[in-house]
C-alpha atoms as a PDB file:
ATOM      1  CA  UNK A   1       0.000   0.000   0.000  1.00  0.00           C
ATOM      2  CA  UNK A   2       1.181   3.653  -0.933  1.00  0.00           C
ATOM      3  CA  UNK A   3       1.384   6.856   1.544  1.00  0.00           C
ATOM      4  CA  UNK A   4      -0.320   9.852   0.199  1.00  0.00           C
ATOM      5  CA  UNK A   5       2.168  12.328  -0.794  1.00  0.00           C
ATOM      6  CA  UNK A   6       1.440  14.273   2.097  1.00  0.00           C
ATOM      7  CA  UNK A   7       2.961  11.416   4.545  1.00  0.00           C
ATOM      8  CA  UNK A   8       5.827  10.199   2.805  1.00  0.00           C
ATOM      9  CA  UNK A   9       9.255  11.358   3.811  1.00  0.00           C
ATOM     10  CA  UNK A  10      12.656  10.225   3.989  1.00  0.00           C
ATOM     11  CA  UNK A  11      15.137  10.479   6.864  1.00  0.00           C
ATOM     12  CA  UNK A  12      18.542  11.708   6.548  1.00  0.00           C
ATOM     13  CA  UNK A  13      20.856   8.464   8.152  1.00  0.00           C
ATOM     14  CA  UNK A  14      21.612  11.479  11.119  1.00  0.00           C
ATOM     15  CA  UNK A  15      17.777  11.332  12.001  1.00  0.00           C
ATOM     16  CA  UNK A  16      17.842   7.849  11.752  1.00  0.00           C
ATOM     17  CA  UNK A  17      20.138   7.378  13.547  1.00  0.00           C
ATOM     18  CA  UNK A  18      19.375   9.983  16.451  1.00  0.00           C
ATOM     19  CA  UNK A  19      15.707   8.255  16.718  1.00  0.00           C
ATOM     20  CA  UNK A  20      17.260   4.806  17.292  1.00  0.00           C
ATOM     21  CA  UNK A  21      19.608   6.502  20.239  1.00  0.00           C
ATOM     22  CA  UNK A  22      16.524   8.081  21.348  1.00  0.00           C
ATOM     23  CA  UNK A  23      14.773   5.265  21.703  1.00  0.00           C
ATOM     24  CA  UNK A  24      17.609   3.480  23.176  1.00  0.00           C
ATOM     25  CA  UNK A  25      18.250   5.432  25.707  1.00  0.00           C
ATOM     26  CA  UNK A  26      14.792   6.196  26.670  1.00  0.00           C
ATOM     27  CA  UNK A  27      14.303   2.627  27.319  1.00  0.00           C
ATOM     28  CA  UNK A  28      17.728   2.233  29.154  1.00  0.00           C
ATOM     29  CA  UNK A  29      17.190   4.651  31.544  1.00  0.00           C
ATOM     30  CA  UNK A  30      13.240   3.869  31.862  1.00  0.00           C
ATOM     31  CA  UNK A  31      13.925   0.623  33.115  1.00  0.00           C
ATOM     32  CA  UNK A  32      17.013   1.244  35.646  1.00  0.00           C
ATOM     33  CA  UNK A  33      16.044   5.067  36.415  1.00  0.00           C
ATOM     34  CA  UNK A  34      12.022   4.003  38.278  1.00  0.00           C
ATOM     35  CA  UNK A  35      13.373   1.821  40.692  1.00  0.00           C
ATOM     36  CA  UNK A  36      14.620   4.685  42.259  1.00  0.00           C
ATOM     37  CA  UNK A  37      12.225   7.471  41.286  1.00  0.00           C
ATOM     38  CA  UNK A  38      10.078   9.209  44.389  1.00  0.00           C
ATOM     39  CA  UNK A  39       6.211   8.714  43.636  1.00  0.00           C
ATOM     40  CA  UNK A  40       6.342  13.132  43.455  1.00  0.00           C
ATOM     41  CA  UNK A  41       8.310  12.316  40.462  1.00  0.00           C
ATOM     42  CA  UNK A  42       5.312  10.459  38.474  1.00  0.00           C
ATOM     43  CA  UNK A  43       3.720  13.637  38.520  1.00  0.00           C
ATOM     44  CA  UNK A  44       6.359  15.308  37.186  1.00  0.00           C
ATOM     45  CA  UNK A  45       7.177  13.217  34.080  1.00  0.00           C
ATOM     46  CA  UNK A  46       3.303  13.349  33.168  1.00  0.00           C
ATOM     47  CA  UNK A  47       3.876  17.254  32.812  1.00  0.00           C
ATOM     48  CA  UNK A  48       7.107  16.783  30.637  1.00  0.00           C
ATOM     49  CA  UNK A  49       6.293  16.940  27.081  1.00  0.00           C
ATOM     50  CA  UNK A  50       9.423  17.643  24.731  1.00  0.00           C
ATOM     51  CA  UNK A  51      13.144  16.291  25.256  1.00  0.00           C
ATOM     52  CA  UNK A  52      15.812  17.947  23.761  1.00  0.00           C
ATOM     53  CA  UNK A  53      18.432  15.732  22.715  1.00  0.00           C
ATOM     54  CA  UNK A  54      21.955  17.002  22.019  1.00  0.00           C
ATOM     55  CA  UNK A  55      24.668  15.615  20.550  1.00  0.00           C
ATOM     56  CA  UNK A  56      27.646  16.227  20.737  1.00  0.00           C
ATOM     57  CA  UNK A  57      30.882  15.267  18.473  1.00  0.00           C
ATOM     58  CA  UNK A  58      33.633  15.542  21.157  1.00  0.00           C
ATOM     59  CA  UNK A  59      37.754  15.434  21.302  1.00  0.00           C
ATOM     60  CA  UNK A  60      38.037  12.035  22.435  1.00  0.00           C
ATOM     61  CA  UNK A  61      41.315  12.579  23.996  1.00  0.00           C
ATOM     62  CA  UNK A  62      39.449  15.496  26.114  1.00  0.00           C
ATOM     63  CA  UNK A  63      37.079  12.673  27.732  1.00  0.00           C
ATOM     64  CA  UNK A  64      37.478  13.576  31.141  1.00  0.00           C
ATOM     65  CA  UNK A  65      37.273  17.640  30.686  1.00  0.00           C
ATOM     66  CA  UNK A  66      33.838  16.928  29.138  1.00  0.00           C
ATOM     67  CA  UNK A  67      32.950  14.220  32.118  1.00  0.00           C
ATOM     68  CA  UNK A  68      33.618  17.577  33.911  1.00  0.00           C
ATOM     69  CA  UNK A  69      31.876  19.985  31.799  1.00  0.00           C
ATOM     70  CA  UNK A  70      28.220  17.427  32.232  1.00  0.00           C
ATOM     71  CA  UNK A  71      28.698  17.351  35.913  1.00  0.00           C
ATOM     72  CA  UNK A  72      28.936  20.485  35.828  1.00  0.00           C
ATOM     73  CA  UNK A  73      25.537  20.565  33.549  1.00  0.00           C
ATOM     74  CA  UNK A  74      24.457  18.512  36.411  1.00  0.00           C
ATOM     75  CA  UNK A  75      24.234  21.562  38.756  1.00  0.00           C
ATOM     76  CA  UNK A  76      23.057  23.779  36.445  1.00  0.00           C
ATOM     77  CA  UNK A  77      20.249  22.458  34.464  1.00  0.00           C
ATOM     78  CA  UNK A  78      17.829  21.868  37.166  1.00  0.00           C
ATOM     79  CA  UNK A  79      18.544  25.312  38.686  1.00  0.00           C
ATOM     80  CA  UNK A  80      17.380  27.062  35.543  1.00  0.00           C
ATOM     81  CA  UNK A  81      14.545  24.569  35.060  1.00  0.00           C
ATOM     82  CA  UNK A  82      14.840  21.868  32.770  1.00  0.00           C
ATOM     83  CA  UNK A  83      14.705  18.353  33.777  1.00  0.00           C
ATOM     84  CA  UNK A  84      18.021  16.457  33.262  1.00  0.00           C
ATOM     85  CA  UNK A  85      17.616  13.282  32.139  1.00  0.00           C
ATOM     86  CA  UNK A  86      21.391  12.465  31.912  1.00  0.00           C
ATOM     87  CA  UNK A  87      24.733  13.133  30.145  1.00  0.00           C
ATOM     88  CA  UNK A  88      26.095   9.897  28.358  1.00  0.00           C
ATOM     89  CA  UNK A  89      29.738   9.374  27.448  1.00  0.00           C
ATOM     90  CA  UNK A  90      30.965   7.002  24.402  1.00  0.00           C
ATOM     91  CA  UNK A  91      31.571   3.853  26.360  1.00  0.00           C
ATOM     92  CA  UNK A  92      32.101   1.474  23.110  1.00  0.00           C
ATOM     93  CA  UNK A  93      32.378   1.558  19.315  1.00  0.00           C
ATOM     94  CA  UNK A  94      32.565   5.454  18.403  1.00  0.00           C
ATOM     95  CA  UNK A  95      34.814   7.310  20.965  1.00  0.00           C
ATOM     96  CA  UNK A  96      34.119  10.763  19.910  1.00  0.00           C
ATOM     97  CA  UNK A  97      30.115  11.079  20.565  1.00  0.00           C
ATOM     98  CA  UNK A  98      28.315  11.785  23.672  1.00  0.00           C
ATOM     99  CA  UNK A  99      24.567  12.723  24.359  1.00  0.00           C
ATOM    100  CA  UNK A 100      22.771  15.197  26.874  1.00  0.00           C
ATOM    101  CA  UNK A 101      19.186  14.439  27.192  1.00  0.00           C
ATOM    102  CA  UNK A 102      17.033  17.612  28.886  1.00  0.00           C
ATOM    103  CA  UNK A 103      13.145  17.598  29.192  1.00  0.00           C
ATOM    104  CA  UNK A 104      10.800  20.063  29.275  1.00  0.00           C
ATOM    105  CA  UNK A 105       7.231  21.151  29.464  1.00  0.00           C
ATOM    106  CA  UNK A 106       6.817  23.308  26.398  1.00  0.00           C
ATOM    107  CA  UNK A 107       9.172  25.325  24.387  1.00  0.00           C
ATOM    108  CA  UNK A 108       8.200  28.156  25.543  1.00  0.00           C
ATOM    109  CA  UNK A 109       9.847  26.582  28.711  1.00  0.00           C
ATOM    110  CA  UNK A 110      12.766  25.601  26.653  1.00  0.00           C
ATOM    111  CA  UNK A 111      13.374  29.120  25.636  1.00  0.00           C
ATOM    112  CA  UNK A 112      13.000  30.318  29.063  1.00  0.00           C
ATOM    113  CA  UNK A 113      15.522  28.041  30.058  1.00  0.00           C
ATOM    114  CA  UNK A 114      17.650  29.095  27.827  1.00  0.00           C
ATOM    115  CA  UNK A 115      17.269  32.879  28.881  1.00  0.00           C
ATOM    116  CA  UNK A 116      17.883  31.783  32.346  1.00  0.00           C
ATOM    117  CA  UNK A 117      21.108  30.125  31.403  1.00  0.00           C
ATOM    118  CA  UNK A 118      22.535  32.819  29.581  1.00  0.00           C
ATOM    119  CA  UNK A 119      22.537  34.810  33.315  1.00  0.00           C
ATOM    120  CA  UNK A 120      23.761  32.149  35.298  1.00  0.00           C
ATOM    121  CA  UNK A 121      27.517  31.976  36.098  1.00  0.00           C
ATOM    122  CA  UNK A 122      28.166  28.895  36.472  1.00  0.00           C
ATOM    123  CA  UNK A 123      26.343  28.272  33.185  1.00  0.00           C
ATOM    124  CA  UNK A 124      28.258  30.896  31.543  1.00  0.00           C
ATOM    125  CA  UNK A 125      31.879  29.733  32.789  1.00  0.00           C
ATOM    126  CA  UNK A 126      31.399  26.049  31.536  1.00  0.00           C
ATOM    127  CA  UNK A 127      30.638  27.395  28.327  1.00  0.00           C
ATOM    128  CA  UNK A 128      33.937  29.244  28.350  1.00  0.00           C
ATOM    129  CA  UNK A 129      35.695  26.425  29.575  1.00  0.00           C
ATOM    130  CA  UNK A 130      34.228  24.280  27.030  1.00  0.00           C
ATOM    131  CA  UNK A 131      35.338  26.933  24.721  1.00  0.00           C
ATOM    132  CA  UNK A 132      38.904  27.260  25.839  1.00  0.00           C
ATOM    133  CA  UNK A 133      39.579  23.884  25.420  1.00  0.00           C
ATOM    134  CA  UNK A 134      37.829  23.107  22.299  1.00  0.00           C
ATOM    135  CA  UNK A 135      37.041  19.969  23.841  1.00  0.00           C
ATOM    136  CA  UNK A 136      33.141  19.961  21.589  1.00  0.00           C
ATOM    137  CA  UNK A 137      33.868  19.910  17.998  1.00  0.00           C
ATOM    138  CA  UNK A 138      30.225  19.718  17.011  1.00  0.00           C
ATOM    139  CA  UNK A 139      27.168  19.906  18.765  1.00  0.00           C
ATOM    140  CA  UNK A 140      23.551  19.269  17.398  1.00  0.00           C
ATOM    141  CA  UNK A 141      20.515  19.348  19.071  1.00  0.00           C
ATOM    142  CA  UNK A 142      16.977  17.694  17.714  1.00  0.00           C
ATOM    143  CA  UNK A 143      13.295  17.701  19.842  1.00  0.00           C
ATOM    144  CA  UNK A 144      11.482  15.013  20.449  1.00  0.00           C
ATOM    145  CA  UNK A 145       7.564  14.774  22.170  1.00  0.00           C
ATOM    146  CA  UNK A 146       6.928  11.984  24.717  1.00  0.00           C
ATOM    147  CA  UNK A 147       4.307   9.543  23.175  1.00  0.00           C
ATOM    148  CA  UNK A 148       1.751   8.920  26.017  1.00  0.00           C
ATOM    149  CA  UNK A 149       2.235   5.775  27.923  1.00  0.00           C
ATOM    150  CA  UNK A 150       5.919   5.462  26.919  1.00  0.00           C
ATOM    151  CA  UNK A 151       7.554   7.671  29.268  1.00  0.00           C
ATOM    152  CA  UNK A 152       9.129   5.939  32.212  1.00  0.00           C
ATOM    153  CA  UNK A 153       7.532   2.757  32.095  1.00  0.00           C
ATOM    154  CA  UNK A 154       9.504   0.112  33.961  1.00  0.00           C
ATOM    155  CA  UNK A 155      10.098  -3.337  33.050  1.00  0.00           C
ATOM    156  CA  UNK A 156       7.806  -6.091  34.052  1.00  0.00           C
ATOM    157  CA  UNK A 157      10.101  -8.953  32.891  1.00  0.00           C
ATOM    158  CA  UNK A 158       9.906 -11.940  35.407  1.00  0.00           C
ATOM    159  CA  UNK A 159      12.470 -13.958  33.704  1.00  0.00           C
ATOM    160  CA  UNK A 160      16.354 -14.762  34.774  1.00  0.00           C
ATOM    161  CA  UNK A 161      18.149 -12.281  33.426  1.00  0.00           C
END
């Protein structure tokens, strides 16, 4: 059967690729991130509607500065209100790409984030440190919504691992 016109669309192997890592992670960190999630935080995630997913193309021989640089994120991010979901280093196969996942509610939240980060010194430092020691190369950032009933659901295997 054939899409209408209207429907059909190709993705670049980048979005293709970003969707699978999406997904990926999304379902790591579903599974091993509830077990230790308040109930308060259940409300929360039902109010988060966009993630912002960025990726970055790193030096690989800077590792550790940019370990330092998302723990520094770590601080940060919640203080000018998005939600971190997590910074993620290469651990195997490509050594140069790492991921910071942030949600939000809107973005019109986003942007206020942003606003808010743009005044905060701590913020602004790390992006001069970053800078200084040209330890991102690249950096891309895509949006994704939350599809209802996805979001934090935690496994229900019964199995031996």
């Amino acid at each position: 059967m054939q899409q209408p016109a209207s429907l059909a669309r190709t993705f670049t192997r980048r979005e293709a690729i970003a969707g699978t890592v999406a997904a990926g992670l999304s379902a790591t960190l579903g599974f091993e991130a509830v077990a230790c999630v308040s109930a308060n935080r259940s409300q929360q995630e039902k109010a988060v509607k966009i993630t912002c997913i960025i990726r970055y193309q790193i030096d690989p021989f800077q590792r550790d500065a940019f370990q330092t640089y998302a723990e520094t994120w770590g601080r940060v991010i919640p203080r000018c209100g998005g939600e971190l979901v997590g910074y993620f280093l290469p651990l195997e196969g490509t050594n140069d790409v790492a991921w910071g996942l942030i949600a939000f509610k809107s973005l019109a939240a986003y942007e206020a984030y942003r606003a808010r980060l743009r005044t905060d010194p701590e913020a602004r430092a790390n992006f001069a440190m970053a800078q200084a020691k040209r330890l991102i190369l690249r950096e891309e950032r895509n949006f994704v919504e939350v599809v209802d009933g996805t979001y934090w659901v935690p496994s229900t295997f019964a199995g031996k691992a």
